[in-house]
N, C-alpha and C. Protein backbone atom coordinates (compact mmCIF):
# COMPACT_ATOMS: atom_id res chain seq x y z
N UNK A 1 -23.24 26.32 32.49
CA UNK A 1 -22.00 25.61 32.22
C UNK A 1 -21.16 26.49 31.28
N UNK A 2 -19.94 26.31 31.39
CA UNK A 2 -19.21 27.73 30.58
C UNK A 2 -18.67 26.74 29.07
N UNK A 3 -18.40 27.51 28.31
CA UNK A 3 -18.60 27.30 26.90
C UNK A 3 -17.84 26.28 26.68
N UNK A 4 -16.10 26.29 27.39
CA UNK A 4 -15.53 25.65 26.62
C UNK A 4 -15.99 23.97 26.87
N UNK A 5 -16.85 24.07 28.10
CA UNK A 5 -17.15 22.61 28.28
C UNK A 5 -18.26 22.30 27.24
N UNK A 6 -19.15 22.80 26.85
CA UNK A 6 -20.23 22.50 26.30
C UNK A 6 -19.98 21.99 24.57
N UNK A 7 -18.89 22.90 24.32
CA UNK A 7 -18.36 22.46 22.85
C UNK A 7 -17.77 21.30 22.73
N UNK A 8 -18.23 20.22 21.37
CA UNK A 8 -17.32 19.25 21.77
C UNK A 8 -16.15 19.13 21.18
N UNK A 9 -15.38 18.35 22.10
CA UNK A 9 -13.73 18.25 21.67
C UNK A 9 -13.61 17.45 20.61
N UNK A 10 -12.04 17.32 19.87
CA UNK A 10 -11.65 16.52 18.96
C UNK A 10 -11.35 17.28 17.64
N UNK A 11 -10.98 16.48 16.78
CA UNK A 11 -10.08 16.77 15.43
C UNK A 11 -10.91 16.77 14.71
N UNK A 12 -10.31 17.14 13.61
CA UNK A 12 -11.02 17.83 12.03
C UNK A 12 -10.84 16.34 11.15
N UNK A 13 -11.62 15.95 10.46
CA UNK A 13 -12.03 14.67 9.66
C UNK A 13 -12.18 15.49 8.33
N UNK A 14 -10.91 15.09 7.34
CA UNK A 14 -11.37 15.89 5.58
C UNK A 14 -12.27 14.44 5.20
N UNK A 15 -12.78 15.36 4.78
CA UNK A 15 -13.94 14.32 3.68
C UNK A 15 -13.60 13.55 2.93
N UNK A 16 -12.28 13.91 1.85
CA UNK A 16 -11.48 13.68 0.83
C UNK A 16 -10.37 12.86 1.13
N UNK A 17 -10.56 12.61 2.50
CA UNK A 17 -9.37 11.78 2.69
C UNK A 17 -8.99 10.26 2.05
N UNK A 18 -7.68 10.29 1.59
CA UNK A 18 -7.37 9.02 0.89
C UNK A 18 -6.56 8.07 1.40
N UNK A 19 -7.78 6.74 1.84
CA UNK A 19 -7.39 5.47 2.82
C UNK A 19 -6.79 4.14 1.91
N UNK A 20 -5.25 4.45 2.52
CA UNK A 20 -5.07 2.96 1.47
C UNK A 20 -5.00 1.40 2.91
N UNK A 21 -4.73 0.45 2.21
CA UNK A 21 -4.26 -1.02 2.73
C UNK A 21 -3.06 -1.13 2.60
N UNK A 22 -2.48 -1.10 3.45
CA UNK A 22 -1.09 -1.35 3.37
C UNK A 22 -0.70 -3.23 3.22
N UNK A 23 0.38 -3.25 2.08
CA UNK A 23 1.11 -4.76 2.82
C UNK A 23 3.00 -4.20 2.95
N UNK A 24 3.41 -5.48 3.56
CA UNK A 24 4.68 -4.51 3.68
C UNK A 24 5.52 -5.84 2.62
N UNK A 25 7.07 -5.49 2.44
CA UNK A 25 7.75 -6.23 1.23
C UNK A 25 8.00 -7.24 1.88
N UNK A 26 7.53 -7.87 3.08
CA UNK A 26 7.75 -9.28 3.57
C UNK A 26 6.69 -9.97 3.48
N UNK A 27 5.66 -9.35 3.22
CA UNK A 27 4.76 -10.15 2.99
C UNK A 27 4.74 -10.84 1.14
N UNK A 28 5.18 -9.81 0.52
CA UNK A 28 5.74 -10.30 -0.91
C UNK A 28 6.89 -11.36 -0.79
N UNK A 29 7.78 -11.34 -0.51
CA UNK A 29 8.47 -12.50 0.21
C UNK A 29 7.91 -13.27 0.11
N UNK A 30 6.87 -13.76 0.97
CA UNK A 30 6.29 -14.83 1.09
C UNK A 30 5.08 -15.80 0.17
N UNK A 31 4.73 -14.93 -0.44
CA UNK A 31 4.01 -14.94 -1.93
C UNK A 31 4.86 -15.74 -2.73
N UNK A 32 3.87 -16.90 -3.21
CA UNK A 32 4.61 -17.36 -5.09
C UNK A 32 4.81 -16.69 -5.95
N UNK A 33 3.81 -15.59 -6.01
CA UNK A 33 4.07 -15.11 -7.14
C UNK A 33 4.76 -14.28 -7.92
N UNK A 34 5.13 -14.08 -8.88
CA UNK A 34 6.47 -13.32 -9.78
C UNK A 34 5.36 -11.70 -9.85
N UNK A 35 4.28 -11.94 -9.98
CA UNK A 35 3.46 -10.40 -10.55
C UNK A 35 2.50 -10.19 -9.63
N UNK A 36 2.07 -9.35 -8.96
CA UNK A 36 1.70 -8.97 -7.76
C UNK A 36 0.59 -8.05 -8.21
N UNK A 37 -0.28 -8.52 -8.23
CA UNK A 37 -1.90 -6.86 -8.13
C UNK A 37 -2.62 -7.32 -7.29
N UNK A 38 -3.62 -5.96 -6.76
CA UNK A 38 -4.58 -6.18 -6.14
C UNK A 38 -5.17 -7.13 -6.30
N UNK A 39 -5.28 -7.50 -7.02
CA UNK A 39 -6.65 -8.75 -7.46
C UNK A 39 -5.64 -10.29 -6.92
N UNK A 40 -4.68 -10.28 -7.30
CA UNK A 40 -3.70 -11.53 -6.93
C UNK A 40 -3.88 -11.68 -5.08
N UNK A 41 -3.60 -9.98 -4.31
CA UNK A 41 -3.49 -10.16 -2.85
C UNK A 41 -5.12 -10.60 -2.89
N UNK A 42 -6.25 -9.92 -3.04
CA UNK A 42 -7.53 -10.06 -2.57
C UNK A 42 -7.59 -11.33 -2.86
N UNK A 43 -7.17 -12.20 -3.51
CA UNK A 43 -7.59 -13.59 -3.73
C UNK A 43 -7.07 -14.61 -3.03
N UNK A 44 -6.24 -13.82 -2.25
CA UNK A 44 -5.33 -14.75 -1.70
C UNK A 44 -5.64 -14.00 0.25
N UNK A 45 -6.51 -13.49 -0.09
CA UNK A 45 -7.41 -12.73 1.62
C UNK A 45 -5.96 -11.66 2.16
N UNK A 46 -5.26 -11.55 1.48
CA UNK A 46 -4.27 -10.42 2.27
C UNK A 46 -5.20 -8.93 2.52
N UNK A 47 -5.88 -8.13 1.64
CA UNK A 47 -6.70 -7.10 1.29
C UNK A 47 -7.54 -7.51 1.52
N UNK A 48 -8.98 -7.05 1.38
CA UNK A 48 -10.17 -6.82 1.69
C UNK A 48 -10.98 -5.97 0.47
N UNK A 49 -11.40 -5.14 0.73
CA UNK A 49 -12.40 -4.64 -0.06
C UNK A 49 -11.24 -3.77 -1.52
N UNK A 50 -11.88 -3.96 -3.08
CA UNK A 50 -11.12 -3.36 -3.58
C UNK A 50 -11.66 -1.95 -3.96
N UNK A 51 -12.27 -1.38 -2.99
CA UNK A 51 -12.80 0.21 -3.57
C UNK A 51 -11.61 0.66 -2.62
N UNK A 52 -10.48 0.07 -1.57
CA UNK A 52 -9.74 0.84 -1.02
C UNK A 52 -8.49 0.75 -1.66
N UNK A 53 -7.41 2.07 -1.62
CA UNK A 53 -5.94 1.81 -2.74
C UNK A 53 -5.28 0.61 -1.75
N UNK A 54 -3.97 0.42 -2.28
CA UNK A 54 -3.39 -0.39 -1.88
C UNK A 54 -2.19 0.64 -1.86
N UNK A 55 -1.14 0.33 -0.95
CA UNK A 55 0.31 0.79 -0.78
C UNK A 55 1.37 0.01 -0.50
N UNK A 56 2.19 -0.10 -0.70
CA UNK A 56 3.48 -1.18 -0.46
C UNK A 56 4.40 -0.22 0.66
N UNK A 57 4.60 -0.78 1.82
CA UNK A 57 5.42 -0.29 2.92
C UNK A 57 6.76 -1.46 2.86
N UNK A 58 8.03 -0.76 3.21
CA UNK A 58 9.35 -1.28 3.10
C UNK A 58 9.46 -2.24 4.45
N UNK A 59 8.46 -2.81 5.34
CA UNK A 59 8.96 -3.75 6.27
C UNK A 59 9.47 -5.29 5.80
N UNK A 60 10.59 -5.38 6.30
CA UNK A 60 10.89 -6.78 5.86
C UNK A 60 12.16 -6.60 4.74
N UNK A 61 12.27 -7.90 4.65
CA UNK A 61 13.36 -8.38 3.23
C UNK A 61 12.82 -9.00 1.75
N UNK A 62 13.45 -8.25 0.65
CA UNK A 62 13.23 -9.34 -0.76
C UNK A 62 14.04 -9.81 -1.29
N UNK A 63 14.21 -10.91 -1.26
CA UNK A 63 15.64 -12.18 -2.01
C UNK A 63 15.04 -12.39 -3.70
N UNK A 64 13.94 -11.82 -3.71
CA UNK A 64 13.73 -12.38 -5.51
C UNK A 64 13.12 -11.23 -6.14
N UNK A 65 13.05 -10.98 -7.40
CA UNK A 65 12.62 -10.21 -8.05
C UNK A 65 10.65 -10.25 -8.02
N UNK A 66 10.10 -9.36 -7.69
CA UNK A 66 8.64 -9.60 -7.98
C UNK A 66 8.76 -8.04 -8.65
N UNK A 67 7.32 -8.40 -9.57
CA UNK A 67 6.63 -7.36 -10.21
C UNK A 67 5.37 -7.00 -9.59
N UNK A 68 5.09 -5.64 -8.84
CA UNK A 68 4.31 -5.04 -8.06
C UNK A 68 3.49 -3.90 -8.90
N UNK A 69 2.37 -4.17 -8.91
CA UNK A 69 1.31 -3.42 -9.22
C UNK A 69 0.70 -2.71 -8.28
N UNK A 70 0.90 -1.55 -7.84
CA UNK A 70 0.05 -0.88 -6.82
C UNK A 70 -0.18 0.53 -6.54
N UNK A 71 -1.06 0.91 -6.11
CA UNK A 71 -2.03 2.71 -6.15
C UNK A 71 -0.51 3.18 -5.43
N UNK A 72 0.26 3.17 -4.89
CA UNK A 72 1.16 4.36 -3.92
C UNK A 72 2.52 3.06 -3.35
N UNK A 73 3.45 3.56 -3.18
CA UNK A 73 4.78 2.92 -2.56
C UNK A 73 5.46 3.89 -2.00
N UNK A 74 5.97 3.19 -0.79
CA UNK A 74 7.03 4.14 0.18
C UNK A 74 8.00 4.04 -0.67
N UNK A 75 8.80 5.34 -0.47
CA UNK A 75 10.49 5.29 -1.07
C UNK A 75 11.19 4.06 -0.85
N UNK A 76 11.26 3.86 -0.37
CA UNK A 76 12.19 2.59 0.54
C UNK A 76 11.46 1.42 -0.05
N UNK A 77 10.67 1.00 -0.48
CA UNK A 77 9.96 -0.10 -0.66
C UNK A 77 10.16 0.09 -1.94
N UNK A 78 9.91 0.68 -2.69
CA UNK A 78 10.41 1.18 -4.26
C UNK A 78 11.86 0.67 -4.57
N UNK A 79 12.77 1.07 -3.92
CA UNK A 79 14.36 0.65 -3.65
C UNK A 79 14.46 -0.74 -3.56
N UNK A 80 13.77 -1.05 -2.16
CA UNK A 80 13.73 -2.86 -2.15
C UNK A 80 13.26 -3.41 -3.41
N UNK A 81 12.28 -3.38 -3.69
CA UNK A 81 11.99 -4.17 -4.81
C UNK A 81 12.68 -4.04 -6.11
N UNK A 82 13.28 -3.09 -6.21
CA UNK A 82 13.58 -2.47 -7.77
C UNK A 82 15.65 -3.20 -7.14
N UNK A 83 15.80 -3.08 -6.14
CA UNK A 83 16.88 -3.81 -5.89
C UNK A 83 17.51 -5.22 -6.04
N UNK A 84 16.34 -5.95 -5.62
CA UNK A 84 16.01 -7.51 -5.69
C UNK A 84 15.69 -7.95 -6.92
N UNK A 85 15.59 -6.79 -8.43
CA UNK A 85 15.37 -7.28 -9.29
C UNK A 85 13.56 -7.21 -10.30
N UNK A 86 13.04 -6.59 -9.36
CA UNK A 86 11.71 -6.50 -9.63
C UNK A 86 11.22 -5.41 -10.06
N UNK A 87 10.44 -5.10 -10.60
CA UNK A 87 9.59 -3.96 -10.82
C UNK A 87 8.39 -3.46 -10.07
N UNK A 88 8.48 -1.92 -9.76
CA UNK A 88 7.22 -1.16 -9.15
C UNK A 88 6.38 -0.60 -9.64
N UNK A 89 5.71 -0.52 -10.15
CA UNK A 89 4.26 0.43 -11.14
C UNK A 89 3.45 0.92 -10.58
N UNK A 90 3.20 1.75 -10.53
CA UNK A 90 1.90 2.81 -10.26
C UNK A 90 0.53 2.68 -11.07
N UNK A 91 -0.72 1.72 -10.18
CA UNK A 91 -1.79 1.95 -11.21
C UNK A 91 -2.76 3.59 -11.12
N UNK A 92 -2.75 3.23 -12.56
CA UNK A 92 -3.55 4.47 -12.47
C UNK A 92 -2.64 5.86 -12.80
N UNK A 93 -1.42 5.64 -13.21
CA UNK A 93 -0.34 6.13 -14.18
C UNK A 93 -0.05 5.81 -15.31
N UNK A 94 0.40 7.01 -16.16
CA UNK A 94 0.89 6.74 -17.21
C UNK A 94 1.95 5.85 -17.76
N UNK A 95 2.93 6.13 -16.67
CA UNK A 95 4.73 5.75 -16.70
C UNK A 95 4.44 4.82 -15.47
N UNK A 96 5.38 4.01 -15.91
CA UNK A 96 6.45 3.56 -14.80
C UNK A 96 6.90 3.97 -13.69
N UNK A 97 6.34 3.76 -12.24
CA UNK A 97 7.21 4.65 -11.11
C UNK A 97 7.86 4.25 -10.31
C-alpha cells in the first residue's frame, strides 16, 4: 500500500490549548442579576464545569447596566455592556478591562 494512504490524516491538536464557555450578552439580558460571575451563571446551570474559562460573546441586546466578571470578552461585547451602563472585568487581572 503506498505511504500516503497508510499515514493517518487530520490536524495538529496543541496541548495548551485554551477552551472557554461562551454566553452571549442576551443571555445577560435575561438574567436578574446586576453582577454577573461564574459562580452566579453555574448556579443558575448556564455553564457547566468551573475548571473551564468563561467568555462573553456580543450576540444579542443590553437595555440595563450589568456588572460582568469574566476570564476573556469579545470587543464588541465589551462595548455593549460598557454602553448600557455596566461594567466588564477581567478575572485573573490586575486592572479593569
Amino acid at each position: 500500500m503506498p505511504l500516503q494512504r497508510r499515514i493517518p490524516k487530520g490536524g495538529f491538536t496543541p496541548l495548551n490549548r485554551v477552551e472557554y464557555q461562551v454566553i452571549n450578552v442576551r443571555t445577560l439580558q435575561e438574567l436578574e442579576e446586576t453582577h454577573v460571575t461564574p459562580d452566579v451563571l453555574r448556579s443558575q446551570g448556564l455553564i457547566g464545569s468551573g475548571r473551564v474559562l468563561l467568555k462573553i460573546l456580543a450576540t444579542g441586546e443590553l437595555s440595563r447596566g450589568v456588572h460582568v466578571h469574566a476570564h476573556a470578552f469579545s470587543a464588541s461585547a465589551r462595548e455593549k455592556i460598557e454602553a448600557a451602563g455596566g461594567s466588564a472585568t477581567v478575572i485573573g487581572s490586575d486592572t479593569d478591562a
